[in-house]
PDB file of N, CA and C in Angstrom:
ATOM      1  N   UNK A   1     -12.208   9.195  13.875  1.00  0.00           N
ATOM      2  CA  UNK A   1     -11.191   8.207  13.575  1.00  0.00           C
ATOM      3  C   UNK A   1     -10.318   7.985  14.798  1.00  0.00           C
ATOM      4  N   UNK A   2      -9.472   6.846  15.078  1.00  0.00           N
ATOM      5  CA  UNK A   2      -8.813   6.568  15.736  1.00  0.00           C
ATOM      6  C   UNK A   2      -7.360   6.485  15.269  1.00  0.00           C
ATOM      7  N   UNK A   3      -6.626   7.630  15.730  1.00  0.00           N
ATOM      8  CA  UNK A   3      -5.419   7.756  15.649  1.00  0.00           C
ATOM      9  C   UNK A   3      -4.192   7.409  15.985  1.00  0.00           C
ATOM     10  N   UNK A   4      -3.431   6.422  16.068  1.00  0.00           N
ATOM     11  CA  UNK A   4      -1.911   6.579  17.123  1.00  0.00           C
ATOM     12  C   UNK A   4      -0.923   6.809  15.964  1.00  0.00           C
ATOM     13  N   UNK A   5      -0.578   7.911  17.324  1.00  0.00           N
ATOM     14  CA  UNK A   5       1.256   8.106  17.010  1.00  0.00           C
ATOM     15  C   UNK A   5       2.311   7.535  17.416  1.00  0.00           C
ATOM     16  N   UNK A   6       3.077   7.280  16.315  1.00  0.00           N
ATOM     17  CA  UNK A   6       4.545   6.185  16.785  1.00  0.00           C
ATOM     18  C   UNK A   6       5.040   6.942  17.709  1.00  0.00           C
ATOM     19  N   UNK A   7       6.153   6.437  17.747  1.00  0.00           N
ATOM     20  CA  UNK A   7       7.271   6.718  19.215  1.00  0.00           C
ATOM     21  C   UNK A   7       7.909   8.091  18.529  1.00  0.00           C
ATOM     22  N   UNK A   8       8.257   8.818  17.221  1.00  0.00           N
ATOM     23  CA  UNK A   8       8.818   9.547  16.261  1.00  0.00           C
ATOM     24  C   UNK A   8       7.702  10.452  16.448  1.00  0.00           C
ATOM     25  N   UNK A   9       6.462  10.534  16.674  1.00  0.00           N
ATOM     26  CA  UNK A   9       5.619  11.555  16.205  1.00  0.00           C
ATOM     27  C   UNK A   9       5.531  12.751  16.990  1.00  0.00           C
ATOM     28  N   UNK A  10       5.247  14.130  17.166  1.00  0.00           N
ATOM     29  CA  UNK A  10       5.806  14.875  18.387  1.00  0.00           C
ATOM     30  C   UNK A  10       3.942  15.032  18.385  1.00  0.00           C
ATOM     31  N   UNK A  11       4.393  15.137  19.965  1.00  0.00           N
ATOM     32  CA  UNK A  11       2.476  15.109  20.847  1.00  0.00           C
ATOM     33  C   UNK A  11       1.639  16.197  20.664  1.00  0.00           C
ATOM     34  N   UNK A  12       2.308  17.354  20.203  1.00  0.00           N
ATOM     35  CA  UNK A  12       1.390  18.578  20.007  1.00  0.00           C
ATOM     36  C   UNK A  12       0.826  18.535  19.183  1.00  0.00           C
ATOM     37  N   UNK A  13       1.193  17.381  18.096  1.00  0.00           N
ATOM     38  CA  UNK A  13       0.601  17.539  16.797  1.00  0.00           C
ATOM     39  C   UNK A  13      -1.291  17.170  17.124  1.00  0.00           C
ATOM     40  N   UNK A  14      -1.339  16.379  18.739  1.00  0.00           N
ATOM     41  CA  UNK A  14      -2.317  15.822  18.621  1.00  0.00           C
ATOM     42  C   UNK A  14      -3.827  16.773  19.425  1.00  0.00           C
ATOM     43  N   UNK A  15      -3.324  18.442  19.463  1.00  0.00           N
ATOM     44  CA  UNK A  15      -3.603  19.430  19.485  1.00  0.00           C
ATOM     45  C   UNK A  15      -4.864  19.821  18.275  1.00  0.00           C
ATOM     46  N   UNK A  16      -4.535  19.301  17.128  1.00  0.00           N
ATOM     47  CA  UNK A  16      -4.750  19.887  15.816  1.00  0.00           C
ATOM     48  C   UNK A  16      -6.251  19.249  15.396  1.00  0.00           C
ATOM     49  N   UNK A  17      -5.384  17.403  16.459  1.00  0.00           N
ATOM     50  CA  UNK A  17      -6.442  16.721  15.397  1.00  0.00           C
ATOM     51  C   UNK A  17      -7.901  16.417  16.178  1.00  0.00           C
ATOM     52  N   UNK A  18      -8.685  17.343  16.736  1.00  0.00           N
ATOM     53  CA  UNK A  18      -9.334  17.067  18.347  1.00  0.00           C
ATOM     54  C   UNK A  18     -10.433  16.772  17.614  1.00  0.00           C
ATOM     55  N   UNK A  19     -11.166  16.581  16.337  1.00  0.00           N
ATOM     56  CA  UNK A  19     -12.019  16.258  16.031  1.00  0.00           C
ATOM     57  C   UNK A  19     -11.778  14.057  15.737  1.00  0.00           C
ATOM     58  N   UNK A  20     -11.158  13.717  16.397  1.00  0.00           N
ATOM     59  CA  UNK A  20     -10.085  12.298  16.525  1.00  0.00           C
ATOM     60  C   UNK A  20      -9.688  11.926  17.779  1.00  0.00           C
ATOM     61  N   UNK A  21      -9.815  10.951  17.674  1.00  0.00           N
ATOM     62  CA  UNK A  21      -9.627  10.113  18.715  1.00  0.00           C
ATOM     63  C   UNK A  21      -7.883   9.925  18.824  1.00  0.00           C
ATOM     64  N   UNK A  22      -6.788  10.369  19.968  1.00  0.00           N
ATOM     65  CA  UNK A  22      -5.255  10.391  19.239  1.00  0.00           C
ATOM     66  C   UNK A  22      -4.646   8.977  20.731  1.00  0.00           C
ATOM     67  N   UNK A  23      -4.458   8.263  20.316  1.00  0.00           N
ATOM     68  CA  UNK A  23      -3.014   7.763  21.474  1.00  0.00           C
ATOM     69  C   UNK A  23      -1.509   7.730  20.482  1.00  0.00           C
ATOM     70  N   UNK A  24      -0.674   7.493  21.811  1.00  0.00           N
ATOM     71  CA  UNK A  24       0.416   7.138  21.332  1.00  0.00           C
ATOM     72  C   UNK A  24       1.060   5.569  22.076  1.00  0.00           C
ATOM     73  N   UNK A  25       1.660   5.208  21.010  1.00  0.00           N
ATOM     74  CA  UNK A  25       2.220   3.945  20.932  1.00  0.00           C
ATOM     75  C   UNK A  25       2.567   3.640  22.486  1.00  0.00           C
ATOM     76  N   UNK A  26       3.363   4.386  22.909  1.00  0.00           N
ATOM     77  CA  UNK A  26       4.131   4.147  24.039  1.00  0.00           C
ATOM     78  C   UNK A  26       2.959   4.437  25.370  1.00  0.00           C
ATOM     79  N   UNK A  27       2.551   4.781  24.769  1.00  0.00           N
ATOM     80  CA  UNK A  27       0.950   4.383  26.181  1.00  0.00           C
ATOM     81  C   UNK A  27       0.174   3.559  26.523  1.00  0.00           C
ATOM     82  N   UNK A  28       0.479   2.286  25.304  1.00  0.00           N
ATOM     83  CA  UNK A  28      -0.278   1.182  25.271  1.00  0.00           C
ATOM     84  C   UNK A  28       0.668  -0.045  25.279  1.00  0.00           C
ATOM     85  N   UNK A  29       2.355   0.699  25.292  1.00  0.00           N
ATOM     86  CA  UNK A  29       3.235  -0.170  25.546  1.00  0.00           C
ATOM     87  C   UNK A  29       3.775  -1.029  24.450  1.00  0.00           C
ATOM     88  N   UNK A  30       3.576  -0.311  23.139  1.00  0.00           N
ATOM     89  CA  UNK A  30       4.054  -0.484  21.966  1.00  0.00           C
ATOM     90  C   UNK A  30       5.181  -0.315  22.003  1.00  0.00           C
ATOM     91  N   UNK A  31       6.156   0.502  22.423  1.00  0.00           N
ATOM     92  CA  UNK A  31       7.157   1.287  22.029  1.00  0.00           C
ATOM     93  C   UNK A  31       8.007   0.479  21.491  1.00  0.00           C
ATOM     94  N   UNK A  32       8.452  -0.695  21.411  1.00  0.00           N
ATOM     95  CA  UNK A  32       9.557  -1.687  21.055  1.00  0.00           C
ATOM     96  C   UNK A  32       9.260  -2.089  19.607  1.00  0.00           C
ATOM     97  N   UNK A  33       7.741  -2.034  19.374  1.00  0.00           N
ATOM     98  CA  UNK A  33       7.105  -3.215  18.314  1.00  0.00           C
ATOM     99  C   UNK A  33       7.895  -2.272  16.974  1.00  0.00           C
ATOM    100  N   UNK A  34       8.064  -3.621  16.419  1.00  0.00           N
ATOM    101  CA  UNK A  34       8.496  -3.102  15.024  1.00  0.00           C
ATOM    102  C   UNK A  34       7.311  -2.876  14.348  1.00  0.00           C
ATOM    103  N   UNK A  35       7.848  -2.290  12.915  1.00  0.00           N
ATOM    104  CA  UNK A  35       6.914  -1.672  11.819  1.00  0.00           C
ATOM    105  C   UNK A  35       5.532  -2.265  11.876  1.00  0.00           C
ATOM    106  N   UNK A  36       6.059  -3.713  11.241  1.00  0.00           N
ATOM    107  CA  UNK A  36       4.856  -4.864  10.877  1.00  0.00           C
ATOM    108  C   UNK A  36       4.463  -5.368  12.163  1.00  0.00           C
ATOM    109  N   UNK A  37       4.641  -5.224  13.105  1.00  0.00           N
ATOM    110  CA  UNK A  37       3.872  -5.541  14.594  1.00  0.00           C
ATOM    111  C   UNK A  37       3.148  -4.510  15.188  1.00  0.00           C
ATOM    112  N   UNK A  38       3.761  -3.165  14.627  1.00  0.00           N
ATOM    113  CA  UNK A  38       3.110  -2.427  15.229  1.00  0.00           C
ATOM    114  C   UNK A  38       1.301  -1.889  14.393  1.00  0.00           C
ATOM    115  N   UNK A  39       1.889  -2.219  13.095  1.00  0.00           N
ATOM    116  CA  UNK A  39       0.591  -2.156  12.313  1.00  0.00           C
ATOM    117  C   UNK A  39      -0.526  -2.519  12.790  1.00  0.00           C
ATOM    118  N   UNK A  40       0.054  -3.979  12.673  1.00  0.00           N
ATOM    119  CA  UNK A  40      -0.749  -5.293  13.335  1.00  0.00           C
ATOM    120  C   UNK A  40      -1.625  -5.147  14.358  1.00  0.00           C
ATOM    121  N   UNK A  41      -0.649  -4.383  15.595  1.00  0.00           N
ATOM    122  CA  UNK A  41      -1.369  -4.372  17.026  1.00  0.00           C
ATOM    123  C   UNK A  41      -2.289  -3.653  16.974  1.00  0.00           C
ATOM    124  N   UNK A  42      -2.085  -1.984  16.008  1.00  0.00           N
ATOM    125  CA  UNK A  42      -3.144  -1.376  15.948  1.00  0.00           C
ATOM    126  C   UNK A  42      -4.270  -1.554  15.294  1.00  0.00           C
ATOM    127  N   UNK A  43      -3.904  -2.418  14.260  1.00  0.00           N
ATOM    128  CA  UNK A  43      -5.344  -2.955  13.439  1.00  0.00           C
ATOM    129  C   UNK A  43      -6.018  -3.222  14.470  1.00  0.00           C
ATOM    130  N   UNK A  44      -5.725  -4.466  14.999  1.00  0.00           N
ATOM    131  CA  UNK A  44      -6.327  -5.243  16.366  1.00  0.00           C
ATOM    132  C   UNK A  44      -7.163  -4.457  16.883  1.00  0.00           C
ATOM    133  N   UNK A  45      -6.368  -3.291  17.610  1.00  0.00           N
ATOM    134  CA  UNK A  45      -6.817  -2.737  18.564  1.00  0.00           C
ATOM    135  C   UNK A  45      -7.972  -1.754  18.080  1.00  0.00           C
ATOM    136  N   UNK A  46      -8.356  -1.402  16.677  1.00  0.00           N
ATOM    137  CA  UNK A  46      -9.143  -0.722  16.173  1.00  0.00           C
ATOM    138  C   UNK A  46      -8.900   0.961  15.691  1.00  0.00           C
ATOM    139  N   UNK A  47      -7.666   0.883  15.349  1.00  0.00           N
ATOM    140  CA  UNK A  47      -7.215   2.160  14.877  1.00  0.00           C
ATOM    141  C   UNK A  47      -7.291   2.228  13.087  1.00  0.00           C
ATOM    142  N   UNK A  48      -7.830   3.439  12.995  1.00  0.00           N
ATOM    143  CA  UNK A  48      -8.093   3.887  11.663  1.00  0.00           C
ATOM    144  C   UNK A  48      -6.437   4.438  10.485  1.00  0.00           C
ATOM    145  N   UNK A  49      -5.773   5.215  11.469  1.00  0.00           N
ATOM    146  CA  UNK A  49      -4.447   5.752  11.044  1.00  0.00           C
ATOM    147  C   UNK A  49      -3.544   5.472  12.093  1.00  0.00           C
ATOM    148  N   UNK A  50      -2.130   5.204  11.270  1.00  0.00           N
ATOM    149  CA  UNK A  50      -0.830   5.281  12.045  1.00  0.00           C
ATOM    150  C   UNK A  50      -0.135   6.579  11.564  1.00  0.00           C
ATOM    151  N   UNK A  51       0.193   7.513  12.835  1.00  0.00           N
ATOM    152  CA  UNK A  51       0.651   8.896  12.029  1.00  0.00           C
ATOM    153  C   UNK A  51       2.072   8.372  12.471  1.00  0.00           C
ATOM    154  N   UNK A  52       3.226   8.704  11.788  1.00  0.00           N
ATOM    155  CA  UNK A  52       4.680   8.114  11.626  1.00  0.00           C
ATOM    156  C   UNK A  52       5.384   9.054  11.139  1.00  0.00           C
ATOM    157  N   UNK A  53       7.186   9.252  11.514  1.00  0.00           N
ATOM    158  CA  UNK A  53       7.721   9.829  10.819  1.00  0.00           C
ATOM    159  C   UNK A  53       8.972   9.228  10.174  1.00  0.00           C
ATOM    160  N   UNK A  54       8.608   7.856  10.382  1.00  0.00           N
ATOM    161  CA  UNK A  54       9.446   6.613   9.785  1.00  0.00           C
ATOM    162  C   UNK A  54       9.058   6.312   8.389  1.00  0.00           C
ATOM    163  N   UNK A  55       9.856   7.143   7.039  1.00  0.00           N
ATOM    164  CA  UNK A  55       9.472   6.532   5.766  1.00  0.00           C
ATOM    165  C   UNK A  55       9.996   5.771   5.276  1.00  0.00           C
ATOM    166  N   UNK A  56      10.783   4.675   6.111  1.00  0.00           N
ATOM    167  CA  UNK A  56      11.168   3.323   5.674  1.00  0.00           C
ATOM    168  C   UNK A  56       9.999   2.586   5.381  1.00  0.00           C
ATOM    169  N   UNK A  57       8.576   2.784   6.147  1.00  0.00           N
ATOM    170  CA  UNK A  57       7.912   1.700   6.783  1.00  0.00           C
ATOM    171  C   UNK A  57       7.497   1.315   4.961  1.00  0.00           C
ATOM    172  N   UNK A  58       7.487   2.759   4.180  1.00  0.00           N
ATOM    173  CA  UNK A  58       6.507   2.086   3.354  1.00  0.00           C
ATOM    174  C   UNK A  58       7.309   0.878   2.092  1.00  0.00           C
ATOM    175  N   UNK A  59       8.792   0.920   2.374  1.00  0.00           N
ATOM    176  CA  UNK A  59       9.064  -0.173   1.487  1.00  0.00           C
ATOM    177  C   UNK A  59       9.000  -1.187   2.421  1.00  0.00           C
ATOM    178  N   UNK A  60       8.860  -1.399   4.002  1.00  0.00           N
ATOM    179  CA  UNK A  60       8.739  -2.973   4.907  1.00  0.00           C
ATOM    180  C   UNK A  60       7.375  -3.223   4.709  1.00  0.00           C
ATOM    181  N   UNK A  61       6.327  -2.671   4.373  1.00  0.00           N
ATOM    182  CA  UNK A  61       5.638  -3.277   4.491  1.00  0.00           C
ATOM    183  C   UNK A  61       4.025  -2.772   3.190  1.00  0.00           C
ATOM    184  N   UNK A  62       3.416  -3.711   2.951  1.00  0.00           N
ATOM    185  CA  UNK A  62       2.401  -4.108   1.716  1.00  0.00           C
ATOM    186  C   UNK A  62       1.041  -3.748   2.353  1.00  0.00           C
ATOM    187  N   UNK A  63       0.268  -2.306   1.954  1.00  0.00           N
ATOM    188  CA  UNK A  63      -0.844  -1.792   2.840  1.00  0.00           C
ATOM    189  C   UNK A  63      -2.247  -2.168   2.071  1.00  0.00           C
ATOM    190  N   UNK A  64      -1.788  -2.607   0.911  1.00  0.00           N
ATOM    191  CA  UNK A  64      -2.614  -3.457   0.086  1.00  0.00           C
ATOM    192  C   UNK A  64      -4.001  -4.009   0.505  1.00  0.00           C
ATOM    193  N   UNK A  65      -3.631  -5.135   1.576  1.00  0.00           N
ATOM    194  CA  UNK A  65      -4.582  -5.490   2.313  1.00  0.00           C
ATOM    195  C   UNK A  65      -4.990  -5.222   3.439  1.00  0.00           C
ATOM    196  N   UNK A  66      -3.865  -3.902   3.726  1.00  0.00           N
ATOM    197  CA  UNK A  66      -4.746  -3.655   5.348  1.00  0.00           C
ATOM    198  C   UNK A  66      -6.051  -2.269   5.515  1.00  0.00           C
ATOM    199  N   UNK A  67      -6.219  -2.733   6.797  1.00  0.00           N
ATOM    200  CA  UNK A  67      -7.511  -1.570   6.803  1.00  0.00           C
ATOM    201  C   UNK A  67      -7.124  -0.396   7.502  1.00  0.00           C
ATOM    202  N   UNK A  68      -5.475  -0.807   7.617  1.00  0.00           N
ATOM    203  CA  UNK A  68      -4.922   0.703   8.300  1.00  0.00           C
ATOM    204  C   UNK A  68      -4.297   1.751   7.268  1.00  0.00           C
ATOM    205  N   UNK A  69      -5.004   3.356   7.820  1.00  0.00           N
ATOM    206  CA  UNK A  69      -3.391   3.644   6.724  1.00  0.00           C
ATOM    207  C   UNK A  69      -2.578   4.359   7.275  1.00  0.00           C
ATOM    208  N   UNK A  70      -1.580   4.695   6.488  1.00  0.00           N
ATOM    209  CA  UNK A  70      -0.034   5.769   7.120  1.00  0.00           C
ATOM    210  C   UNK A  70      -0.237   7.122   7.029  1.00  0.00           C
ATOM    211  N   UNK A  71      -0.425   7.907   7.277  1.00  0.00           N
ATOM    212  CA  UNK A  71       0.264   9.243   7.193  1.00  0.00           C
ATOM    213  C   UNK A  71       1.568   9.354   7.836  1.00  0.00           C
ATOM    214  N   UNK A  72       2.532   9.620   6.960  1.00  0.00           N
ATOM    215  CA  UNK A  72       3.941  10.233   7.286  1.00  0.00           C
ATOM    216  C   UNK A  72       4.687  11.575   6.950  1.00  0.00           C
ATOM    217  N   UNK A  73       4.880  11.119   8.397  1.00  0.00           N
ATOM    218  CA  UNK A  73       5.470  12.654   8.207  1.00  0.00           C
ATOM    219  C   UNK A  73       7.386  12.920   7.424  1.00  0.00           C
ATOM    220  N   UNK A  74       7.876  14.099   6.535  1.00  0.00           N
ATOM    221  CA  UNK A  74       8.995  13.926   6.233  1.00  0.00           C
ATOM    222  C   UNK A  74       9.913  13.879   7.587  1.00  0.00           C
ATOM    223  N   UNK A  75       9.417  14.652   8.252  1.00  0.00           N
ATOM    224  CA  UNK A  75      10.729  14.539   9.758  1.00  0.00           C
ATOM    225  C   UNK A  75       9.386  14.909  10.679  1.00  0.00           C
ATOM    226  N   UNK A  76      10.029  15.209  11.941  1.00  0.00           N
ATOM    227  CA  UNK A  76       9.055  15.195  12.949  1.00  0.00           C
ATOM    228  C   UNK A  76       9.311  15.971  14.596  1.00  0.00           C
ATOM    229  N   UNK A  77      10.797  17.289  13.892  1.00  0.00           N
ATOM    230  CA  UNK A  77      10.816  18.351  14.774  1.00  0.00           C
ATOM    231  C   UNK A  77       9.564  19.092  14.931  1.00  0.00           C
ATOM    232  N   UNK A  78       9.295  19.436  16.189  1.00  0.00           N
ATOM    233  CA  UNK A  78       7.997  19.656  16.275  1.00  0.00           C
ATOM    234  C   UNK A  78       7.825  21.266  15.867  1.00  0.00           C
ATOM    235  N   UNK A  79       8.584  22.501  15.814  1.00  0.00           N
ATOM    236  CA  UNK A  79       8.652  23.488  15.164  1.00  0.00           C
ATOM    237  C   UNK A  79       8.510  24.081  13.612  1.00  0.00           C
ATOM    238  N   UNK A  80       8.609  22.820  12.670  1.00  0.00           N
ATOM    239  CA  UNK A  80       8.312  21.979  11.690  1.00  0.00           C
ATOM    240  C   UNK A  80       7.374  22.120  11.504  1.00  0.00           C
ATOM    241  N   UNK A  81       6.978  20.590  11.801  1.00  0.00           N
ATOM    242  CA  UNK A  81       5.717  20.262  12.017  1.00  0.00           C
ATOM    243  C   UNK A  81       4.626  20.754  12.058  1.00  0.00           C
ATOM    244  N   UNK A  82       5.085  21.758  12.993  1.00  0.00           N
ATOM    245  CA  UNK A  82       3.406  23.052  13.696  1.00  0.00           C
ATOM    246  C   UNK A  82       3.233  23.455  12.540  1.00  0.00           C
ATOM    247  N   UNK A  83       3.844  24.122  11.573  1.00  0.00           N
ATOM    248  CA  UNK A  83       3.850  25.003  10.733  1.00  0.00           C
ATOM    249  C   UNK A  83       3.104  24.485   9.544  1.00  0.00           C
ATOM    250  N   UNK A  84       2.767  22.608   9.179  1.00  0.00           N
ATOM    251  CA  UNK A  84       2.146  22.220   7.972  1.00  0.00           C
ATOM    252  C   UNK A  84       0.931  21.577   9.027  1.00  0.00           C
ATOM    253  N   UNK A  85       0.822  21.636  10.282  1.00  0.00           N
ATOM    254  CA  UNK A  85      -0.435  21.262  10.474  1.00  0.00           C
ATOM    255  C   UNK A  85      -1.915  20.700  10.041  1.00  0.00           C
ATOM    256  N   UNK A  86      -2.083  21.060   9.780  1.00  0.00           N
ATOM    257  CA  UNK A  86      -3.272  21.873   8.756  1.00  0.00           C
ATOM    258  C   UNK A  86      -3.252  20.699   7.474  1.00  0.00           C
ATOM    259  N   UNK A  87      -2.294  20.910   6.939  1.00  0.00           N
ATOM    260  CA  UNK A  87      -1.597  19.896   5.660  1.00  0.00           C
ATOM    261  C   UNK A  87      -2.013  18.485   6.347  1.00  0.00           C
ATOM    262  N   UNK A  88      -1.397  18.053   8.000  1.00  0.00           N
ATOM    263  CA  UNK A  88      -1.498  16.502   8.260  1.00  0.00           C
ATOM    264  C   UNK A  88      -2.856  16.457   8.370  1.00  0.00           C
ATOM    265  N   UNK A  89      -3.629  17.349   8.903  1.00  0.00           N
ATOM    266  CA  UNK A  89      -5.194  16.815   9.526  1.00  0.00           C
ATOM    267  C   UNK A  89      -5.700  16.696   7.970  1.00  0.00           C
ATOM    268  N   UNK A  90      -5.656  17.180   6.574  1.00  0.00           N
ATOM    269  CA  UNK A  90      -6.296  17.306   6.064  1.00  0.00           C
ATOM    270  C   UNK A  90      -5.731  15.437   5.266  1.00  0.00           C
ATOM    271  N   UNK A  91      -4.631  15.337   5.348  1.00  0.00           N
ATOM    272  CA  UNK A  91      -4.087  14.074   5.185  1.00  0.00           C
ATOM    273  C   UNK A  91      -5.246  13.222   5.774  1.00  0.00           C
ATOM    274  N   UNK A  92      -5.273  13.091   7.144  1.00  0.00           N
ATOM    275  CA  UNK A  92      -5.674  12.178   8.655  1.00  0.00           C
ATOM    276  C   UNK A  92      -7.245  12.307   8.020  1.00  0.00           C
ATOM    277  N   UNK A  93      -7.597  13.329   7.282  1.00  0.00           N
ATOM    278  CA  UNK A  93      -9.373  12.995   7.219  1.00  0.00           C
ATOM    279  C   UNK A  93      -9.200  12.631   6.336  1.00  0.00           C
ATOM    280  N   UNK A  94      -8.638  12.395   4.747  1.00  0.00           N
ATOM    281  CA  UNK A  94      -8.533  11.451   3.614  1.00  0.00           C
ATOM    282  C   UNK A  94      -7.987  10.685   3.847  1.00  0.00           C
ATOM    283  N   UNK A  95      -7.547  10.140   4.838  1.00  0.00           N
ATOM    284  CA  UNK A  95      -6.815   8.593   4.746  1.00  0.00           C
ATOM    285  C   UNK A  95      -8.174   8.030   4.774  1.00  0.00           C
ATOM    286  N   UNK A  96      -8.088   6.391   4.223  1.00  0.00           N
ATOM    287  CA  UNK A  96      -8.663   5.237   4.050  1.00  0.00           C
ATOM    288  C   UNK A  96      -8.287   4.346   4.046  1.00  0.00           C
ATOM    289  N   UNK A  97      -8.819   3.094   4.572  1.00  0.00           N
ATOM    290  CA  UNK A  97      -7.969   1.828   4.443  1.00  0.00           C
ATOM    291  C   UNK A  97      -7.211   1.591   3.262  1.00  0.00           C
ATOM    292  N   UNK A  98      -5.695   0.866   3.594  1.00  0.00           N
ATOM    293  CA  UNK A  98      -4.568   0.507   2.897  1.00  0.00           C
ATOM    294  C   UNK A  98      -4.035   1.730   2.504  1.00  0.00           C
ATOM    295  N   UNK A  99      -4.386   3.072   2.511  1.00  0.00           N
ATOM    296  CA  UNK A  99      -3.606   4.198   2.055  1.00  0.00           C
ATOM    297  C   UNK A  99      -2.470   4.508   2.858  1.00  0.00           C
ATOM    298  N   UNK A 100      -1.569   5.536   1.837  1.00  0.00           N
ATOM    299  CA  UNK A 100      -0.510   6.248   2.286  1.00  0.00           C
ATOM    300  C   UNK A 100      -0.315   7.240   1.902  1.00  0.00           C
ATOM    301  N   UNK A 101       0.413   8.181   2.643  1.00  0.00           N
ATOM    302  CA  UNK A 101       0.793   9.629   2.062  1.00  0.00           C
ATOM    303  C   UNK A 101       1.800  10.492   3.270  1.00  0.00           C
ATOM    304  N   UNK A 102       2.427  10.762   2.499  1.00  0.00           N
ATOM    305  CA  UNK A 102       3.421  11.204   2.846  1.00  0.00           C
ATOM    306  C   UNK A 102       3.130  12.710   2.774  1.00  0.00           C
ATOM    307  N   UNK A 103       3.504  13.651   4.044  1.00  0.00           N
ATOM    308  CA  UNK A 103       3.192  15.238   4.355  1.00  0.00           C
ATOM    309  C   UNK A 103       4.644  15.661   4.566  1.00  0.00           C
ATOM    310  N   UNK A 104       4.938  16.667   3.623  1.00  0.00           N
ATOM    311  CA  UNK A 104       6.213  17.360   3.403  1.00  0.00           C
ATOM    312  C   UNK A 104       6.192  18.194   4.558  1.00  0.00           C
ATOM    313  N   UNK A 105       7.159  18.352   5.531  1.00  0.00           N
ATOM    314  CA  UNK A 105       7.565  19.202   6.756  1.00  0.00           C
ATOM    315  C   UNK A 105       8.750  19.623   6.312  1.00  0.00           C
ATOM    316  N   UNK A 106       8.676  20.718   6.378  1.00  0.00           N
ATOM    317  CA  UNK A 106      10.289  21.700   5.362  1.00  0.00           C
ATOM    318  C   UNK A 106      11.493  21.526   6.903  1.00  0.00           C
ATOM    319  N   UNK A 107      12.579  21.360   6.763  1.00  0.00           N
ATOM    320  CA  UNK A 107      13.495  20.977   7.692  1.00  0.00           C
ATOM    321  C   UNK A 107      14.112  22.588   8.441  1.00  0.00           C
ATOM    322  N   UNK A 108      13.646  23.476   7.842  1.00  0.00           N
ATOM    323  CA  UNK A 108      14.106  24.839   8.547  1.00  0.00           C
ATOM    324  C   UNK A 108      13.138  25.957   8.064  1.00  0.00           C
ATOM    325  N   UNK A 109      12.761  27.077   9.349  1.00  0.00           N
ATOM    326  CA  UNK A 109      11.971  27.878   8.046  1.00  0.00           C
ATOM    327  C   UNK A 109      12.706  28.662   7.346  1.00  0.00           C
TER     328      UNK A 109
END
């Protein structure tokens, strides 16, 4: 699968997922695009998942018809994070087009 991470996502996560293809937004010069542009660009560009730790996106925008999906993360300190690993990749291999899901990252251990 083809992965990018928003501008929010921390880079080690992309450690985990090596059986995946990972960029991030800001390498392809996304970094500005909003929600629904940034979807967009990555559809385009041929990405399977947007990994995010923005859970606004899912009331801006209708995944209904797209062929992308979200994994989000609850926050996206990367000390966090490390610790449900495991939890996102298993997310990142059940995503499917128009899906979402949201991966609980506990805010302290």
């Amino acid at each position: 699968m083809r992965i990018l991470f928003d501008n929010n996502c921390p880079r080690g996560l992309a450690r985990f997922l090596t059986l995946h293809s990972v960029e991030e937004a800001r390498t392809r010069g996304w970094e500005e695009l909003t929600n629904g542009d940034l979807i967009e660009a990555a559809e385009k560009a041929g990405f399977d998942v947007i990994v995010t730790a923005d859970k606004n996106i899912r009331y801006q925008q209708n995944l209904k018809e797209r062929a992308i999906a979200l994994v989000v993360l609850e926050q996206s300190q990367w000390p966090m994070v490390k610790l449900v690993a495991q939890d996102i990749v298993a997310a990142v291999n059940a995503a499917g087009s128009g899906s979402y899901v949201e991966v609980r990252v506990p805010f302290q251990r």
